[in-house]
Protein backbone atom coordinates (compact mmCIF):
# COMPACT_ATOMS: atom_id res chain seq x y z
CA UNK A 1 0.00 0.00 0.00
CA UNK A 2 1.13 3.34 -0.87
CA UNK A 3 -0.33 6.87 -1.66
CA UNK A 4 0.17 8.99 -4.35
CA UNK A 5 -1.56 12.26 -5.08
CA UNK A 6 -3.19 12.27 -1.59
CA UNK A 7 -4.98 8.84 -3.12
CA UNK A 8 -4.43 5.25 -0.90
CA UNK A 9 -3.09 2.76 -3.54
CA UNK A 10 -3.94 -1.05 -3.13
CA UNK A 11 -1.59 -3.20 -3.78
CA UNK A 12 -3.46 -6.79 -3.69
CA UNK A 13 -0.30 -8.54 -3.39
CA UNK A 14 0.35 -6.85 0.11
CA UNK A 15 -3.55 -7.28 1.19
CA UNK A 16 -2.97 -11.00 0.23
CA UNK A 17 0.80 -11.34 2.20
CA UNK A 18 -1.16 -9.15 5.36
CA UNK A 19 -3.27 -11.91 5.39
CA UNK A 20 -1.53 -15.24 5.28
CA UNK A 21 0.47 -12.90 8.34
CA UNK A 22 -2.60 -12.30 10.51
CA UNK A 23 -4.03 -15.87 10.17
CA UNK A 24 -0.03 -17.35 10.46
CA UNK A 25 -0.45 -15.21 13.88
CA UNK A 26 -3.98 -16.08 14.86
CA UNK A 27 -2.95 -20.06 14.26
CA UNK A 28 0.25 -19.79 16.87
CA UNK A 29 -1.98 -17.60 19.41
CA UNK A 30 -4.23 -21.28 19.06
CA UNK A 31 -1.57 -23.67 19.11
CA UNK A 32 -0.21 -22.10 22.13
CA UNK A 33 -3.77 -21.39 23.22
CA UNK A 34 -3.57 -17.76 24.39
CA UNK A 35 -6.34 -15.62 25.04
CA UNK A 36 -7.66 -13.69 21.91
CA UNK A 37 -10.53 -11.35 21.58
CA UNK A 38 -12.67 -10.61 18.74
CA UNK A 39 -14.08 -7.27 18.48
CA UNK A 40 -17.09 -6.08 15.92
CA UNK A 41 -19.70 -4.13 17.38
CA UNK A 42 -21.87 -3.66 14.63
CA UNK A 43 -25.31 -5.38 15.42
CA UNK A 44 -25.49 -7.06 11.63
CA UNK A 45 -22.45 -9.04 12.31
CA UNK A 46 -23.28 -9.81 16.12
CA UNK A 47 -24.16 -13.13 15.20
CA UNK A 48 -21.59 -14.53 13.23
CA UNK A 49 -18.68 -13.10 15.31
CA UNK A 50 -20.07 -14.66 18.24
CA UNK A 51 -20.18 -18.42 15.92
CA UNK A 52 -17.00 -17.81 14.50
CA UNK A 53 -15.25 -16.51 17.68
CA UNK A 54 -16.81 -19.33 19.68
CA UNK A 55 -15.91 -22.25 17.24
CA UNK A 56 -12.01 -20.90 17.21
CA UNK A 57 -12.63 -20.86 21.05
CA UNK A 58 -11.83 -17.03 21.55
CA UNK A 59 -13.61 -14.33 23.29
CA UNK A 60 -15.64 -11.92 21.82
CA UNK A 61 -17.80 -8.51 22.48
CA UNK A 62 -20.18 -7.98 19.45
CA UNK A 63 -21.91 -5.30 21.33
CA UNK A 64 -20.96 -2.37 22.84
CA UNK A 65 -17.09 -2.07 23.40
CA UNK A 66 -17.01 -0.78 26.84
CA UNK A 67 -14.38 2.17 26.70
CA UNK A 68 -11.17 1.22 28.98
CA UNK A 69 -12.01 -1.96 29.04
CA UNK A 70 -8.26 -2.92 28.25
CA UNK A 71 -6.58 0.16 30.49
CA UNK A 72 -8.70 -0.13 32.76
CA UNK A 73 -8.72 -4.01 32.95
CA UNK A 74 -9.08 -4.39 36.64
CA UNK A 75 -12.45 -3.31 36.92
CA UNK A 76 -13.80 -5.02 34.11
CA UNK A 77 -12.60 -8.39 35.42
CA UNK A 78 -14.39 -7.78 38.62
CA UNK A 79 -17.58 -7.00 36.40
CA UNK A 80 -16.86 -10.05 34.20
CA UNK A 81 -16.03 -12.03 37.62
CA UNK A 82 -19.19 -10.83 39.26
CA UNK A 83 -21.53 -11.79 35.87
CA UNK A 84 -20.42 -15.29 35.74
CA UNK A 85 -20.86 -15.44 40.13
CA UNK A 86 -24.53 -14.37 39.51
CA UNK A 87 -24.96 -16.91 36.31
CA UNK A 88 -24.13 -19.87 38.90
CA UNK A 89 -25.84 -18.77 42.01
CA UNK A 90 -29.22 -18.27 39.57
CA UNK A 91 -28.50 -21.70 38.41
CA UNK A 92 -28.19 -23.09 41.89
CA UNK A 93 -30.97 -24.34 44.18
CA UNK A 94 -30.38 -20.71 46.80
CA UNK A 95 -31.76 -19.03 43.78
CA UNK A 96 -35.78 -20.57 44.02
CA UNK A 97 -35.35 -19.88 47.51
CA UNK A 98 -35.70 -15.87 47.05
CA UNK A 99 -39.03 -14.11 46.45
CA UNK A 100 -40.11 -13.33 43.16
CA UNK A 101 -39.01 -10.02 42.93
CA UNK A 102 -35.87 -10.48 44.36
CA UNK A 103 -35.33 -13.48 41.82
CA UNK A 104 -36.18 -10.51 39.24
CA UNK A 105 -33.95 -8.02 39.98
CA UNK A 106 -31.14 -10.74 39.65
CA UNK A 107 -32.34 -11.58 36.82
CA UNK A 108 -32.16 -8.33 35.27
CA UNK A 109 -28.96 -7.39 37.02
CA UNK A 110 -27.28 -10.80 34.56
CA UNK A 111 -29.17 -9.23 31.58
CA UNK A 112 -27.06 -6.06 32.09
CA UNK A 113 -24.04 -7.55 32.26
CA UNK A 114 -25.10 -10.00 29.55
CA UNK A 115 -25.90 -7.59 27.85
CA UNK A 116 -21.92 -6.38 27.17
CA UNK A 117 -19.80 -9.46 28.68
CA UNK A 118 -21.24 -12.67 27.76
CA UNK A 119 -18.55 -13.05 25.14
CA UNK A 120 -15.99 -12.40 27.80
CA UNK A 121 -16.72 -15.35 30.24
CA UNK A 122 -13.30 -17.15 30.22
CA UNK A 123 -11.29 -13.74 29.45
CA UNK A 124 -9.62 -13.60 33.25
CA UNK A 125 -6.42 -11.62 32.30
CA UNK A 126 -5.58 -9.07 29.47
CA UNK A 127 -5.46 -10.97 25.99
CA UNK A 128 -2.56 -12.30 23.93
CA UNK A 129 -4.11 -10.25 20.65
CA UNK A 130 -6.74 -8.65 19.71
CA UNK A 131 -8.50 -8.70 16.73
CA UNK A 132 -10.16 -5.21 15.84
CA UNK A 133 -12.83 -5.21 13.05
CA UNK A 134 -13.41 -1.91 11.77
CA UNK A 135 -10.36 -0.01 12.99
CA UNK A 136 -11.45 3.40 12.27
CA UNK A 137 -14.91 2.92 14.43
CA UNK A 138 -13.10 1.63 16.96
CA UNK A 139 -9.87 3.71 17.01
CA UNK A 140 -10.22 4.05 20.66
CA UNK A 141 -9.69 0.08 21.32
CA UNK A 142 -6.26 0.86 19.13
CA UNK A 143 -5.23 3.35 21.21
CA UNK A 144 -5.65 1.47 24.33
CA UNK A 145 -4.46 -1.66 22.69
CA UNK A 146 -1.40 0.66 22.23
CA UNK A 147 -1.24 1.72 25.58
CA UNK A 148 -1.69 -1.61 26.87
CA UNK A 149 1.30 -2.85 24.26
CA UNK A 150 -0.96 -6.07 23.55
CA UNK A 151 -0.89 -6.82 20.08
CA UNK A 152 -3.12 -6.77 17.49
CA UNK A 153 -4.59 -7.22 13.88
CA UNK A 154 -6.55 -4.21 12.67
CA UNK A 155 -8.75 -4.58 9.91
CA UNK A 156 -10.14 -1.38 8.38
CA UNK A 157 -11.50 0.28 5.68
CA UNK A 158 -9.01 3.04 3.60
CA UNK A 159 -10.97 5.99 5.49
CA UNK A 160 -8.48 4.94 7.87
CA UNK A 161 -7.28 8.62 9.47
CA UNK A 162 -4.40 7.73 11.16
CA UNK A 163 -1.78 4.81 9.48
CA UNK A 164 -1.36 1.62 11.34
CA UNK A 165 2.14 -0.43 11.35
CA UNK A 166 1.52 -2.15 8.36
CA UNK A 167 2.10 -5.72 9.70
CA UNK A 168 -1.28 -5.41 11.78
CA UNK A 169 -3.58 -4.02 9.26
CA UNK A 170 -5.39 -5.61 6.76
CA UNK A 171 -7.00 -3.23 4.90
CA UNK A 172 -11.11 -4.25 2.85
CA UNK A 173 -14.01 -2.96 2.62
CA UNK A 174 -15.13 -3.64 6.56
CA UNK A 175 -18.92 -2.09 5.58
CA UNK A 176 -19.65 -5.07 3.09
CA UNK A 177 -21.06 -8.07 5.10
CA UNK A 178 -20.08 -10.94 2.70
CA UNK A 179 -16.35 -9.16 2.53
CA UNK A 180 -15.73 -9.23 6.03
CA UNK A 181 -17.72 -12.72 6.79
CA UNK A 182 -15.46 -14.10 3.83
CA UNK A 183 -12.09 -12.62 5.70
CA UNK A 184 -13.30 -13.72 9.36
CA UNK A 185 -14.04 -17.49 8.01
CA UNK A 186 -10.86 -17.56 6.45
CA UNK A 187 -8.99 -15.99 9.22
CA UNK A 188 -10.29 -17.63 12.31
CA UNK A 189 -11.50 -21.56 11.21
């Protein structure tokens, strides 16, 4: 990729070589099965993010991305700590034991937290890499992925306004739901 005349030009050979570099690193983070987190938060991929990211057995959130959830970590583990407490005790037999209203506001209370987390149940530390879907909507996750210094795989559109190292971005149309559904399945099965 290069510019010329204020114009992004696309070299397919170096989409192609970012590629084969992103899944080459996505297939060690498995082998050596570190934690990796999938991040699209646009509601007309929610569903196949959360397949794909739960048949490659990584974490996911297809929702709202919380902001400081990675420099801020500490917090956010309590939160995801304190959903997955409240997702056993409402299984458990204590649970029928409270009134009805009480059962209710517990009930609502795991919908919250549902609500943004349930792709982070097994996420108990900071993850090995992140992969960011989008990177120019979610900019802020780079920067605190930056921050953080955990690595990553951007993929973004070429609106991108700032420029990314070139070994973590992958750059396609990211608004085109077969394009990015074609690049996931590839990437993470």
């Amino acid at each position: 990729m290069g510019e010329k005349n204020k114009q992004l030009i696309i070299n397919p050979e170096i989409i192609a070589n970012a590629l084969e570099k992103a899944k080459a690193k996505i297939e060690e983070a498995k082998k050596e099965a570190k934690d990796v987190v999938v991040i699209l938060d646009k509601e007309a991929f929610a569903q196949e993010i959360e397949e794909l990211s739960k048949n490659a057995g990584f974490s996911f959130l297809n929702t709202k991305v919380p902001a400081g959830i990675f420099t801020n970590f500490d917090t956010f583990s309590k939160r995801i700590h304190s959903m997955n407490k409240l997702r056993k005790f409402i299984e458990s037999s204590a649970f029928s034991k409270l009134t009805k209203k009480e059962q209710l506001m517990k009930k609502r209370e795991l919908q919250k937290l549902e609500a943004i987390y349930h792709g982070l149940t097994n996420l108990s530390k900071l993850p090995d890499l992140v992969i960011v879907i989008d990177a120019e909507y979610n900019s802020e996750v780079i920067k605190e992925l930056e921050r953080v210094n955990i690595p990553y795989i951007a993929i973004a559109n070429t609106d991108l306004s700032r420029w990314l190292k070139t070994e973590d971005l992958i750059v396609m149309n990211t608004n085109s739901y077969e394009a990015v559904t074609y690049v996931l399945n590839y990437l993470l099965k």
